[in-house]
N, C-alpha and C. Protein backbone atom coordinates (compact mmCIF):
# COMPACT_ATOMS: atom_id res chain seq x y z
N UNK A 1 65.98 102.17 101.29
CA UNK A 1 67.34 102.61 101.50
C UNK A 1 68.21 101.41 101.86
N UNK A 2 69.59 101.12 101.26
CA UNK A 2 70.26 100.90 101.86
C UNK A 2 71.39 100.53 102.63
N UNK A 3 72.24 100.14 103.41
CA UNK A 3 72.75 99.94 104.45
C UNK A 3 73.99 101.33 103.60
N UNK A 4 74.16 102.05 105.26
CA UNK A 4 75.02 102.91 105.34
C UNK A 4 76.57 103.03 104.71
N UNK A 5 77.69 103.36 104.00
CA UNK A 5 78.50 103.26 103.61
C UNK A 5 79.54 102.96 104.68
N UNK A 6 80.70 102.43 104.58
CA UNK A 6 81.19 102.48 105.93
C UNK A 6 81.97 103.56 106.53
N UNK A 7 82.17 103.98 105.37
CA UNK A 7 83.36 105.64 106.01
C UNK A 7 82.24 106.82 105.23
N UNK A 8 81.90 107.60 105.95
CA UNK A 8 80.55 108.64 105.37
C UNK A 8 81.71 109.83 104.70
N UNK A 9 81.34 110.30 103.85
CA UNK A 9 81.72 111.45 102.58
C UNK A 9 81.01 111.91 102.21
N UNK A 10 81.79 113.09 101.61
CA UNK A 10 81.38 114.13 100.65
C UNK A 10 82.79 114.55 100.00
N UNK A 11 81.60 115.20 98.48
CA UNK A 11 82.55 115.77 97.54
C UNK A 11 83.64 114.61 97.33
N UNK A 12 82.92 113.30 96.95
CA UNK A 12 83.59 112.04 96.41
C UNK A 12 83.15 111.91 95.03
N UNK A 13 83.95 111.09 94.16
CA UNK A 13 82.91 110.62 92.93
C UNK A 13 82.96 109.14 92.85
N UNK A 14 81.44 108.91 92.20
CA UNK A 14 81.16 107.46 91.68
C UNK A 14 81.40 106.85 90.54
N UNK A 15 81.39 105.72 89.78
CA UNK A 15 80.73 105.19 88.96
C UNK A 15 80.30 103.82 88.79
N UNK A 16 79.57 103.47 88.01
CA UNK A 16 78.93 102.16 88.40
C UNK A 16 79.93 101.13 87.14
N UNK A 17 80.52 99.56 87.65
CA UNK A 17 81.24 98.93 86.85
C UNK A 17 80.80 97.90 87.65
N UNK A 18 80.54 96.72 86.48
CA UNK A 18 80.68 95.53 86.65
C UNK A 18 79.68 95.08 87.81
N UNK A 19 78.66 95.78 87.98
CA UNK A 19 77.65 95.88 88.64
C UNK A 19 77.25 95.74 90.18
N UNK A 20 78.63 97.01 90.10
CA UNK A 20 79.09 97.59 91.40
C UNK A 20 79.09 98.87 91.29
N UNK A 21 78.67 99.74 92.62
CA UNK A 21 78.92 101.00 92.87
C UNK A 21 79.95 101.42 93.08
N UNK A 22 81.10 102.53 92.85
CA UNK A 22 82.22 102.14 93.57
C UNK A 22 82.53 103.94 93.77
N UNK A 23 82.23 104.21 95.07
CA UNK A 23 82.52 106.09 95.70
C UNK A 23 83.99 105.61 96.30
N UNK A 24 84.51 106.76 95.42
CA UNK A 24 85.63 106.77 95.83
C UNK A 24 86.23 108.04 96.35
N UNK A 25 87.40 108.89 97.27
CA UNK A 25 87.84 109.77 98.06
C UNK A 25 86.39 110.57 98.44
N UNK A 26 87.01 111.76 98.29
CA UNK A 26 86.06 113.15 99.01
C UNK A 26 86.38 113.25 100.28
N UNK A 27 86.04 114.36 101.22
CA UNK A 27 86.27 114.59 102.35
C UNK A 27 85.43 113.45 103.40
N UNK A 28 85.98 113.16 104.56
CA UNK A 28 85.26 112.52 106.00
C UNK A 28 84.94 113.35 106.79
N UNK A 29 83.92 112.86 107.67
CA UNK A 29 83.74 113.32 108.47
C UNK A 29 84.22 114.91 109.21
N UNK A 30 85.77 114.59 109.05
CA UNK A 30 86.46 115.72 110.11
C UNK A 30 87.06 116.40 108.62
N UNK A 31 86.12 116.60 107.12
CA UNK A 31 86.66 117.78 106.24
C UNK A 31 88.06 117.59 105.96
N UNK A 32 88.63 116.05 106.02
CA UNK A 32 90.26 115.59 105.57
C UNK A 32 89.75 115.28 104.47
N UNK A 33 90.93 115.36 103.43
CA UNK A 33 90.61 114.54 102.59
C UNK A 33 90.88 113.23 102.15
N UNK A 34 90.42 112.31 101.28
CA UNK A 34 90.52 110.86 101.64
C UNK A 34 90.97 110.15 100.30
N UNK A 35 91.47 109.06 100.17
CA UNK A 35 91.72 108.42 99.23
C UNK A 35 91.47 106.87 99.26
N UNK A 36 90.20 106.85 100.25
CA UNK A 36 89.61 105.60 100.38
C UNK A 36 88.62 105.37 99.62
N UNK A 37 88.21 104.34 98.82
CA UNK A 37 87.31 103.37 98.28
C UNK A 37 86.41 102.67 98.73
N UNK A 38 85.51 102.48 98.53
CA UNK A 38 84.63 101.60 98.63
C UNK A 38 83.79 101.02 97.52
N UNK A 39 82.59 99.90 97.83
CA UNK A 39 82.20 99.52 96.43
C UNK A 39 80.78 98.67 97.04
N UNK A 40 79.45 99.24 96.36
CA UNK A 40 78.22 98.37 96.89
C UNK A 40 77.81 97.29 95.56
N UNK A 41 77.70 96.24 96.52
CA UNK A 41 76.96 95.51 95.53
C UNK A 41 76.10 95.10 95.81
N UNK A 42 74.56 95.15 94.35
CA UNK A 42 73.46 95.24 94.36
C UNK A 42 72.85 93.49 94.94
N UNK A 43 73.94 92.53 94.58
CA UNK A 43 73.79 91.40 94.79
C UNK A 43 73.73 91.06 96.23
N UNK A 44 74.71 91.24 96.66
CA UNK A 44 74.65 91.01 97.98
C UNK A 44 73.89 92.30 99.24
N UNK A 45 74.11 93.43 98.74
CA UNK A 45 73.49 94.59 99.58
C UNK A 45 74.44 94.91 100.48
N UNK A 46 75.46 94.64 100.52
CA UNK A 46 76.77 95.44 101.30
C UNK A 46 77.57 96.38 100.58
N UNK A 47 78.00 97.20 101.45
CA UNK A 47 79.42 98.14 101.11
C UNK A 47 80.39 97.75 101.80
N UNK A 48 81.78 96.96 100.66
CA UNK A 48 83.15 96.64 101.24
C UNK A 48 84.02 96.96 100.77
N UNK A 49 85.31 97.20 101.26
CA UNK A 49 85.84 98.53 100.91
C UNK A 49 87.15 97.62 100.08
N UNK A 50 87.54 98.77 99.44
CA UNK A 50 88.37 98.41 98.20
C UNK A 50 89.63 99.10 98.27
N UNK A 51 90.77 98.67 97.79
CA UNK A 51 91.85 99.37 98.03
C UNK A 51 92.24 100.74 97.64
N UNK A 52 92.54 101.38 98.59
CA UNK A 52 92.78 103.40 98.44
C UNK A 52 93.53 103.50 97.41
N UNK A 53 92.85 104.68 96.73
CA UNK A 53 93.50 105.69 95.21
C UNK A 53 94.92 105.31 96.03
N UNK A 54 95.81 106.12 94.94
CA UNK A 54 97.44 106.54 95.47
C UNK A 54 97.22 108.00 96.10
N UNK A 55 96.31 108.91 95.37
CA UNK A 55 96.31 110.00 95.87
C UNK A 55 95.10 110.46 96.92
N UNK A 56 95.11 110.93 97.91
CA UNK A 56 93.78 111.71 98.31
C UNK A 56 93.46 112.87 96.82
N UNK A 57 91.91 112.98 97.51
CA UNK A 57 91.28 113.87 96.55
C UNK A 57 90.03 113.83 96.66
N UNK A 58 89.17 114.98 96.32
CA UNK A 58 87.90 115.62 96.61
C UNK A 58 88.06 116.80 94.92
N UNK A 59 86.52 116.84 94.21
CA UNK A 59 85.92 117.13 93.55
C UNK A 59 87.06 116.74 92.16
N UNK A 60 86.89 115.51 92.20
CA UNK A 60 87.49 115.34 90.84
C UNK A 60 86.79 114.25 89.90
N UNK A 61 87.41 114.16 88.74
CA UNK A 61 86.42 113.60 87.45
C UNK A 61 86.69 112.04 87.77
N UNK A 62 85.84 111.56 87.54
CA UNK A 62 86.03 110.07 87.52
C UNK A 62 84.86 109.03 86.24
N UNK A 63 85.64 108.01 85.88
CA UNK A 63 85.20 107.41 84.65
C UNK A 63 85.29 105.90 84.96
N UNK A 64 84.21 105.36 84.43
CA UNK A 64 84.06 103.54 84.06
C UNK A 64 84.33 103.45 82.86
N UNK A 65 85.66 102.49 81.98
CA UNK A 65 86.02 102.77 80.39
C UNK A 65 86.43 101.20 80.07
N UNK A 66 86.09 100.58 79.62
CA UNK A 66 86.77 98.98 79.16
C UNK A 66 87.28 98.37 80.67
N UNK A 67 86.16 98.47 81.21
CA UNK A 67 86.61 97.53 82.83
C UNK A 67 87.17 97.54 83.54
N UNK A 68 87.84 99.12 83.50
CA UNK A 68 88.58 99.96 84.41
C UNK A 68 88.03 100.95 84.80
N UNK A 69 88.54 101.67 86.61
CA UNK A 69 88.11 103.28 86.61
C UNK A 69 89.28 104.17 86.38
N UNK A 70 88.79 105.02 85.35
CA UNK A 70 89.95 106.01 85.77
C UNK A 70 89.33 107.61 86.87
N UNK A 71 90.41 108.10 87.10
CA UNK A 71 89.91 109.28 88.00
C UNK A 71 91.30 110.12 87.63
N UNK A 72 90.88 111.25 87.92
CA UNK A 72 91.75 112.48 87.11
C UNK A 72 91.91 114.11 88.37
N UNK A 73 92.45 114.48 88.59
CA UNK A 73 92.73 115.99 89.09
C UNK A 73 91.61 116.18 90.29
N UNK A 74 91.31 117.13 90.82
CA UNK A 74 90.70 117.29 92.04
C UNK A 74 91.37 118.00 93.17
N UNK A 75 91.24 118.35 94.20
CA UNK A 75 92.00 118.90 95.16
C UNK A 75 92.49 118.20 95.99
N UNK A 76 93.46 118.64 96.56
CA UNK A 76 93.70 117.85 98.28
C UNK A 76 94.54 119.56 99.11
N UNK A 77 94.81 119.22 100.40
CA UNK A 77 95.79 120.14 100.99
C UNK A 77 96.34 120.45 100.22
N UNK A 78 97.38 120.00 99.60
CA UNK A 78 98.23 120.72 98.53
C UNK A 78 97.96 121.58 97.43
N UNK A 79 96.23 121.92 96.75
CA UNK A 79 95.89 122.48 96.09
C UNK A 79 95.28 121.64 95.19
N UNK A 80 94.96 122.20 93.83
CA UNK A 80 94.62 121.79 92.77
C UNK A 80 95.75 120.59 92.42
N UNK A 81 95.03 119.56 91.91
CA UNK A 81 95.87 118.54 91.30
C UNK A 81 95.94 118.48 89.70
N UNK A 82 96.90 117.86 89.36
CA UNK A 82 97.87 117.28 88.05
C UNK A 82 97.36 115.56 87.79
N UNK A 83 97.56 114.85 89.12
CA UNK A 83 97.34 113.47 89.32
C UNK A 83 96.40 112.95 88.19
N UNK A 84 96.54 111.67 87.62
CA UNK A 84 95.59 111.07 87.40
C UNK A 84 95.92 109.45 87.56
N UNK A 85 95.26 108.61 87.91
CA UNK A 85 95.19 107.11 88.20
C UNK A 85 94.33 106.27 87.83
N UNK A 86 94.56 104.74 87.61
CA UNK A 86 93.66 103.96 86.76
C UNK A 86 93.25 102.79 88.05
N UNK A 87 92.18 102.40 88.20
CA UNK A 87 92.45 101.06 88.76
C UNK A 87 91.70 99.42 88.14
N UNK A 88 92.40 98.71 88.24
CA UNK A 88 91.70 97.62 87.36
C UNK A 88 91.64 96.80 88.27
N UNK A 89 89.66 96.39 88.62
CA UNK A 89 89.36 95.28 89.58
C UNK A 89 89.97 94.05 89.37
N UNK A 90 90.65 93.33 88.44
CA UNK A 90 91.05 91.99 88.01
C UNK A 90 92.41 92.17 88.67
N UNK A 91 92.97 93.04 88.71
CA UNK A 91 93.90 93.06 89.43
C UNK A 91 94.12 93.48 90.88
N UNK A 92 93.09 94.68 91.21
CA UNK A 92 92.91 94.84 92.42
C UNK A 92 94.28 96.14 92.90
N UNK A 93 94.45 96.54 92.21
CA UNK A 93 95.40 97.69 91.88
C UNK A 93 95.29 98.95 91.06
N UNK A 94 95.49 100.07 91.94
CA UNK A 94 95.59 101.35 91.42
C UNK A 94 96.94 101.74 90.34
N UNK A 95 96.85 102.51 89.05
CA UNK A 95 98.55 102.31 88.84
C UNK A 95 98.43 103.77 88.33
N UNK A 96 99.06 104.94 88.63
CA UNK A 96 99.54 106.39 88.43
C UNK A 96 99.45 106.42 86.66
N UNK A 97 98.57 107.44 85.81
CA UNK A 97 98.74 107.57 84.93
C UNK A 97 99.62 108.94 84.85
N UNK A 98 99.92 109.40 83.21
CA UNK A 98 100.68 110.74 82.84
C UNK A 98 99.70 111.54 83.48
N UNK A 99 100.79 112.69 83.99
CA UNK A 99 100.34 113.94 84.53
C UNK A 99 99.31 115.24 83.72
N UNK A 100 97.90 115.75 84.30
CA UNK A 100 97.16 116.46 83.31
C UNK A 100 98.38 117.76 82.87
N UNK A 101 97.89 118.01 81.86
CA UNK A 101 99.13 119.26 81.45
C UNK A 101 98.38 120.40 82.38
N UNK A 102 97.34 120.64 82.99
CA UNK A 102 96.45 121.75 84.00
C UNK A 102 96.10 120.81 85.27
N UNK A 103 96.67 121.55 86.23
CA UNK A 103 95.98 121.18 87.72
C UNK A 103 94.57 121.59 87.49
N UNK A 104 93.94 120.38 88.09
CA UNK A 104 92.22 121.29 88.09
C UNK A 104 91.31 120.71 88.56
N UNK A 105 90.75 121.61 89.49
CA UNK A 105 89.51 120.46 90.63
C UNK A 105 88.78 120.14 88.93
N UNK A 106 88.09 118.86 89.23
CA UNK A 106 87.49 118.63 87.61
C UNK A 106 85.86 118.62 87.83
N UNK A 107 85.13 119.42 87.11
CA UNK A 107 83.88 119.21 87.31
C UNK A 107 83.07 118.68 87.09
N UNK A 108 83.77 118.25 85.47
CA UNK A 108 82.81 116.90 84.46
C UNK A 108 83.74 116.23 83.97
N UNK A 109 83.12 114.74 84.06
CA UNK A 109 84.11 114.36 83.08
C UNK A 109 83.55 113.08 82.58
N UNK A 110 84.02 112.49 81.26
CA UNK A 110 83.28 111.56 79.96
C UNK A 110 83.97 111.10 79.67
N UNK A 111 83.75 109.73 78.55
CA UNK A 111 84.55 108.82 78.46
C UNK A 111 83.94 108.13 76.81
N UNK A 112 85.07 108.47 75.97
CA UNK A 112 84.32 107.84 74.34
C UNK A 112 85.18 107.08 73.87
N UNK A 113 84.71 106.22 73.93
CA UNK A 113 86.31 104.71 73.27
C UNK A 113 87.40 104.94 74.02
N UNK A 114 88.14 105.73 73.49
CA UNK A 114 89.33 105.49 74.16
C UNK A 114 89.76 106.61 74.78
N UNK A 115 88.86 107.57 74.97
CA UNK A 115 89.36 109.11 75.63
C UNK A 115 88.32 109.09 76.78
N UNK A 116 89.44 109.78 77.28
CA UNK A 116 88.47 110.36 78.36
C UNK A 116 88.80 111.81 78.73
N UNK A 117 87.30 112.95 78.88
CA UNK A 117 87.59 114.22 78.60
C UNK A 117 87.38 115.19 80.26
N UNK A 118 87.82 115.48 80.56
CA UNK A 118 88.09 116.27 81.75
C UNK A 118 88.06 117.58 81.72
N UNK A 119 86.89 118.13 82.10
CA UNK A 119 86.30 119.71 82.25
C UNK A 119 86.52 120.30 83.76
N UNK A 120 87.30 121.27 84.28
CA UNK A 120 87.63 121.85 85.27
C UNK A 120 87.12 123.01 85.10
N UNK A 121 87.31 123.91 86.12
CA UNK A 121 86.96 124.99 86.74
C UNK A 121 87.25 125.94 85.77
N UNK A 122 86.47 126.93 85.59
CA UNK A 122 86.71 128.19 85.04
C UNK A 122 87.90 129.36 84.92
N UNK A 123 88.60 129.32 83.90
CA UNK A 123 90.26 130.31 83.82
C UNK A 123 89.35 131.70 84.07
N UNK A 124 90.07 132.65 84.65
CA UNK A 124 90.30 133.92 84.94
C UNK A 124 89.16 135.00 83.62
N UNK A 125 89.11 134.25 82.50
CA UNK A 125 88.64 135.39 81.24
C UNK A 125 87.64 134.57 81.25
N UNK A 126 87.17 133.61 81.98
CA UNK A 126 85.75 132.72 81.71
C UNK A 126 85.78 131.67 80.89
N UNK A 127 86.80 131.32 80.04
CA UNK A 127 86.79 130.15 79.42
C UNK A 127 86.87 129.00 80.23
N UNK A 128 86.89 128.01 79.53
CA UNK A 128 86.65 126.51 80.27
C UNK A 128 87.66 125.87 79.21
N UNK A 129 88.71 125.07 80.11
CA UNK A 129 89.83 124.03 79.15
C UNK A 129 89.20 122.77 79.78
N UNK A 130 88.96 122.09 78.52
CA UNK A 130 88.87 120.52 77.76
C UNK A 130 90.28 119.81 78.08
N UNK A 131 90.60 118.83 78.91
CA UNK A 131 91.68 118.15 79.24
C UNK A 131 90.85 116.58 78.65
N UNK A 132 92.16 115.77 77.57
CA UNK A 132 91.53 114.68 76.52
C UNK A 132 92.78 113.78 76.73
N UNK A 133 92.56 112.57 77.70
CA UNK A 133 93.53 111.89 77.81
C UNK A 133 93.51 110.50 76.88
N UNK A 134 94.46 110.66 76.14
CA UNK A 134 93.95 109.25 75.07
C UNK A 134 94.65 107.83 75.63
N UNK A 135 93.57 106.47 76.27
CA UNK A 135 94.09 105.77 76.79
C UNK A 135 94.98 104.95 75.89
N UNK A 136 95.09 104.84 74.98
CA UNK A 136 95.99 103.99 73.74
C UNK A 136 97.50 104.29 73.55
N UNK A 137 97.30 106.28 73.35
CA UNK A 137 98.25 106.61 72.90
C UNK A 137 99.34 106.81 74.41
N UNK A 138 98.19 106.56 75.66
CA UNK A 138 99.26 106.98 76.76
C UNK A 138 99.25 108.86 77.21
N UNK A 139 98.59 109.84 76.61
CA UNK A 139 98.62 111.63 76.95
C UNK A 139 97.58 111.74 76.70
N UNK A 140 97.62 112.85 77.05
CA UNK A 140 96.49 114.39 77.44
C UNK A 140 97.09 115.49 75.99
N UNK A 141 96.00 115.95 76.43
CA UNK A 141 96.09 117.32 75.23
C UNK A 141 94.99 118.14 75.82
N UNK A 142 95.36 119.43 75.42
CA UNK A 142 94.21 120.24 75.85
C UNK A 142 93.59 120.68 74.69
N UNK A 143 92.28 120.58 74.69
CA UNK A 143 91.51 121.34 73.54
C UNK A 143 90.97 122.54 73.62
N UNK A 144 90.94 123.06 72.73
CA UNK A 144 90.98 124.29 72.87
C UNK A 144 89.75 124.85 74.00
N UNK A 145 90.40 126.13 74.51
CA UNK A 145 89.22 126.38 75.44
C UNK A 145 87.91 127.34 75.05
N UNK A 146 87.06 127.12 75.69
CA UNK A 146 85.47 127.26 75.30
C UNK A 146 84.67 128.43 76.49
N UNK A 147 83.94 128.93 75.49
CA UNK A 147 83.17 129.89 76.86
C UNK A 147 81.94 129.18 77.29
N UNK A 148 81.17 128.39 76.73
CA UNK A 148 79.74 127.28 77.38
C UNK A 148 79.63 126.41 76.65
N UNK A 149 79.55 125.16 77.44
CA UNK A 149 79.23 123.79 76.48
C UNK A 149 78.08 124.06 75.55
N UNK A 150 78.70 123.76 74.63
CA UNK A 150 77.43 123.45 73.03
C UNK A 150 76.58 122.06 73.18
């Protein structure tokens, strides 16, 4: 095992870039929610912390894509989120992307060239909406919605 993270969470997400760990928001300790960062590296064996999302947030999608993270929708106090944000380590800056066209804690989410696809919570009749943000073109689109992944 090791060494402890420095701010303990849940209901954060990861992904691994540039051969770094990097957990970002989810709730602390006292069930707030957070929009702090952190990042382990395998090289050295520490966790040091990295500059906070723009938004708090807990259970949302997050992606490693051409040497950036992006992260997308999730909750905070205010409810279901719209939010989505990019951050690029070379710069060391978070920057606000276009808004999802669906607030939605996100449950899965993937990343193919230049999209990245964002699966949320279940609508009312049981379908599931596909949120497809194309990083090139700059938007989202929703694809059509689905009753179980194929």
């Amino acid at each position: 095992m090791g060494p402890p993270m420095n701010e303990p969470r849940y209901n954060a997400s990861a992904v691994v870039l540039d051969g770094f760990i990097y957990v970002m928001g989810g709730c602390d300790v006292n069930s707030r929610t957070v929009s702090t960062v952190e990042r382990f590296s395998h090289r050295t064996g520490y966790w040091e912390n990295v500059i906070s999302m723009i938004t708090q947030r807990q259970s949302f999608g997050a992606v490693a894509l051409n040497g950036k993270i992006y992260v997308c929708g999730g909750l905070n106090e205010h409810g279901e989120l719209r939010d989505a944000e990019c951050f690029d380590p070379r710069t060391w800056r978070w920057r606000s992307l276009p808004m999802m066209p669906i607030a939605s804690a996100v449950s899965a989410s993937s990343s193919s060239n230049s999209e990245i696809c964002a699966v949320g919570a279940s609508n009312p009749d049981g379908s599931y909406d596909m949120q497809v943000y194309n990083i090139k073109a700059k938007q989202w689109k929703i694809v059509k919605s689905y009753r179980k992944c194929k």
